[in-house]
C-alpha atoms as a PDB file:
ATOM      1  CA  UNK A   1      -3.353 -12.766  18.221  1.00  0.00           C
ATOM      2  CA  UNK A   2      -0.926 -15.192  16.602  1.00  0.00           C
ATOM      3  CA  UNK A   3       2.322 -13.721  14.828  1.00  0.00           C
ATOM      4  CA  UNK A   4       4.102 -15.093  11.776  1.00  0.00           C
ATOM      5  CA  UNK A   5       7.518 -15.367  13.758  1.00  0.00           C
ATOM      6  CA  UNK A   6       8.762 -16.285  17.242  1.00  0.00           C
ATOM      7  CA  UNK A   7      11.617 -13.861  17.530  1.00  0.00           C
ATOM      8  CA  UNK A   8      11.159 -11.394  19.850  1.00  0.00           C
ATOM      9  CA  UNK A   9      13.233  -8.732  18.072  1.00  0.00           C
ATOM     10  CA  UNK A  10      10.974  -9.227  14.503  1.00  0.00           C
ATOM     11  CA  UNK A  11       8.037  -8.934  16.327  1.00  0.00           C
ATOM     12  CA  UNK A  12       9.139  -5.480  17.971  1.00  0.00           C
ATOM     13  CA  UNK A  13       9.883  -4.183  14.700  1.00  0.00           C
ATOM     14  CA  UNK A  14       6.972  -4.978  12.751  1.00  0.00           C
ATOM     15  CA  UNK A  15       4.824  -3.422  15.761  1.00  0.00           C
ATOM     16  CA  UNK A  16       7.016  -0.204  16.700  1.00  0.00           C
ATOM     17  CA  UNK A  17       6.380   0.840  13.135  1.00  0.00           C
ATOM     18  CA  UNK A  18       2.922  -0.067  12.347  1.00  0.00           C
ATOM     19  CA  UNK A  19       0.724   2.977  14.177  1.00  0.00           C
ATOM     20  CA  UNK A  20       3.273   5.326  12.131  1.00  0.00           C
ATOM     21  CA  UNK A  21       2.417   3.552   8.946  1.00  0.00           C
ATOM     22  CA  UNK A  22      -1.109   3.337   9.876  1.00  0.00           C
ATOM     23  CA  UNK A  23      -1.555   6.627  10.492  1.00  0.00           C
ATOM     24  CA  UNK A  24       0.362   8.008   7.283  1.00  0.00           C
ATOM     25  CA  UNK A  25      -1.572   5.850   5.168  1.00  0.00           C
ATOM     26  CA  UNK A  26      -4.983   7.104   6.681  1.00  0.00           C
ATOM     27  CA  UNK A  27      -4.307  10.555   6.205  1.00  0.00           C
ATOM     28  CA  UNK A  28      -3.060  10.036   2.464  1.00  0.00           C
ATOM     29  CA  UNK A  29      -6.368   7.762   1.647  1.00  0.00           C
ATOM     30  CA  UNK A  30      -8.422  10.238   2.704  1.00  0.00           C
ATOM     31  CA  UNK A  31      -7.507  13.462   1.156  1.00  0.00           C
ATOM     32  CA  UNK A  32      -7.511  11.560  -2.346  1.00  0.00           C
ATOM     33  CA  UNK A  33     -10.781   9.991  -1.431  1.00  0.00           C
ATOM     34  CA  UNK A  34     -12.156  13.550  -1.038  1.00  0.00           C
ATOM     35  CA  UNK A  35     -10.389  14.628  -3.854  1.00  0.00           C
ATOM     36  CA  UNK A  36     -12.168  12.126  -5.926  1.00  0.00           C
ATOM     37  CA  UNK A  37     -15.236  12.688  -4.393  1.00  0.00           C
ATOM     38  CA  UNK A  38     -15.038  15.924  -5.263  1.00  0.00           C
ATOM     39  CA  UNK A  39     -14.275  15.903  -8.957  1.00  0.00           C
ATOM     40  CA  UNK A  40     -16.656  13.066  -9.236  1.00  0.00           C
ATOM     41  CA  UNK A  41     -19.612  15.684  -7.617  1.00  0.00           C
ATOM     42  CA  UNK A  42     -17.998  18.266  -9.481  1.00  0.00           C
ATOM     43  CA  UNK A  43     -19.074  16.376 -13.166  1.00  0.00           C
ATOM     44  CA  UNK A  44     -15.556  15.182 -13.941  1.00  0.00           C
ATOM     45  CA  UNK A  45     -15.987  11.597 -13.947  1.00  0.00           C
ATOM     46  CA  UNK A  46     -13.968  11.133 -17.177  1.00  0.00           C
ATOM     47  CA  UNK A  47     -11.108  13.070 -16.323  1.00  0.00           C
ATOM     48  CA  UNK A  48     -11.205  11.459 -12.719  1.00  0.00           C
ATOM     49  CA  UNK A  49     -11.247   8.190 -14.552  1.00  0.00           C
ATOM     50  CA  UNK A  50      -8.426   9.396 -17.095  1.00  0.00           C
ATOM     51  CA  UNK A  51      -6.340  10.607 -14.095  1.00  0.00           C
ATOM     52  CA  UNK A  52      -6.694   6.889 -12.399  1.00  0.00           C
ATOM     53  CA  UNK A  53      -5.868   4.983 -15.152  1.00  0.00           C
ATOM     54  CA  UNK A  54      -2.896   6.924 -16.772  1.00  0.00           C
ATOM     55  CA  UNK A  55      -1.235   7.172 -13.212  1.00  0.00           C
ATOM     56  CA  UNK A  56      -1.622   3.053 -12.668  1.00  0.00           C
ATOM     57  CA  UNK A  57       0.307   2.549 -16.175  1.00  0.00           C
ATOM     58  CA  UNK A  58       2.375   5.392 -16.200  1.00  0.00           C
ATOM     59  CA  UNK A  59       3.368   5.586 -12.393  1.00  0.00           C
ATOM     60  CA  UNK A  60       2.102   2.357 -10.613  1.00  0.00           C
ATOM     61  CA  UNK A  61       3.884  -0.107 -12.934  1.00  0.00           C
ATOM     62  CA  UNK A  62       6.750   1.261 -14.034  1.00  0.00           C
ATOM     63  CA  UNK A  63       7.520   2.224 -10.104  1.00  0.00           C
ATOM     64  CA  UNK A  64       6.208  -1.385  -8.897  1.00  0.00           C
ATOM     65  CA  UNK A  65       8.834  -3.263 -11.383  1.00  0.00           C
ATOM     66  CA  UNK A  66      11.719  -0.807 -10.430  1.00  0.00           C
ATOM     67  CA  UNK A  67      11.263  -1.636  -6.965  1.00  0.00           C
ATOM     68  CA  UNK A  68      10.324  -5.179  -7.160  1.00  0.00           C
ATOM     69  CA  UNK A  69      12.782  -6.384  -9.499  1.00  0.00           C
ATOM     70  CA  UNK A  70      15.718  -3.858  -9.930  1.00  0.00           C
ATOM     71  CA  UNK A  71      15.486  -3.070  -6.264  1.00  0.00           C
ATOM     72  CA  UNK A  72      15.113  -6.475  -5.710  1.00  0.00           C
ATOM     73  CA  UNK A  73      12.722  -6.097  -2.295  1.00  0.00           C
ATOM     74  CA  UNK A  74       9.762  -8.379  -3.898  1.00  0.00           C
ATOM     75  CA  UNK A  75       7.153  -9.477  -2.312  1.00  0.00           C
ATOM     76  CA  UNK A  76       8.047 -11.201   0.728  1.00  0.00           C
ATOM     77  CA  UNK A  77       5.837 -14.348   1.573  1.00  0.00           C
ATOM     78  CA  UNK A  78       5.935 -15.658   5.168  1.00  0.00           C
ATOM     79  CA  UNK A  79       4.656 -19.333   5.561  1.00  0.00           C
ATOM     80  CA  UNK A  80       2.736 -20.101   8.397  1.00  0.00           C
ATOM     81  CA  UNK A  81       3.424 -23.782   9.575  1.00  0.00           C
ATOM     82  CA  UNK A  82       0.520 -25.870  10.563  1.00  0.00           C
ATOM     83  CA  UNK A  83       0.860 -27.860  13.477  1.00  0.00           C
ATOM     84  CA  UNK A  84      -0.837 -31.285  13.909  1.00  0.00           C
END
């Protein structure tokens, strides 16, 4: 396995709170998977669809530039440097 970083203390970070993340982020797909899967069995496929799109623009946007740029956290890039 090959990390982006040679500190030791960055490297216990990232992994101490990955299997929390992991796991929250698991549970959370899957009960709006099934919840879509539902609807979508159910007949609702337009309000499904009306439900996806309406909470990209009216949730996923405005809350992605409010954190990104007023918050200022970004999008943080690490670099990997190739070695010849």
């Amino acid at each position: 396995m090959t990390t982006l970083s040679s500190s030791i203390e960055l490297i216990y970070l990232n992994f101490s709170t990955h299997p929390l993340n992991l796991i929250i982020n698991l549970i959370r797909s899957s009960m709006l998977m099934t919840r879509a899967g539902v609807a979508i069995g159910g007949g609702w496929q337009a309000l499904v669809a009306y439900i996806n799109i309406g909470s990209y623009y009216v949730f996923g946007l405005p809350l992605g530039y409010l954190l990104g740029y007023r918050a200022k956290l970004g999008v943080e890039v690490c670099a990997r440097s190739s070695s010849s």
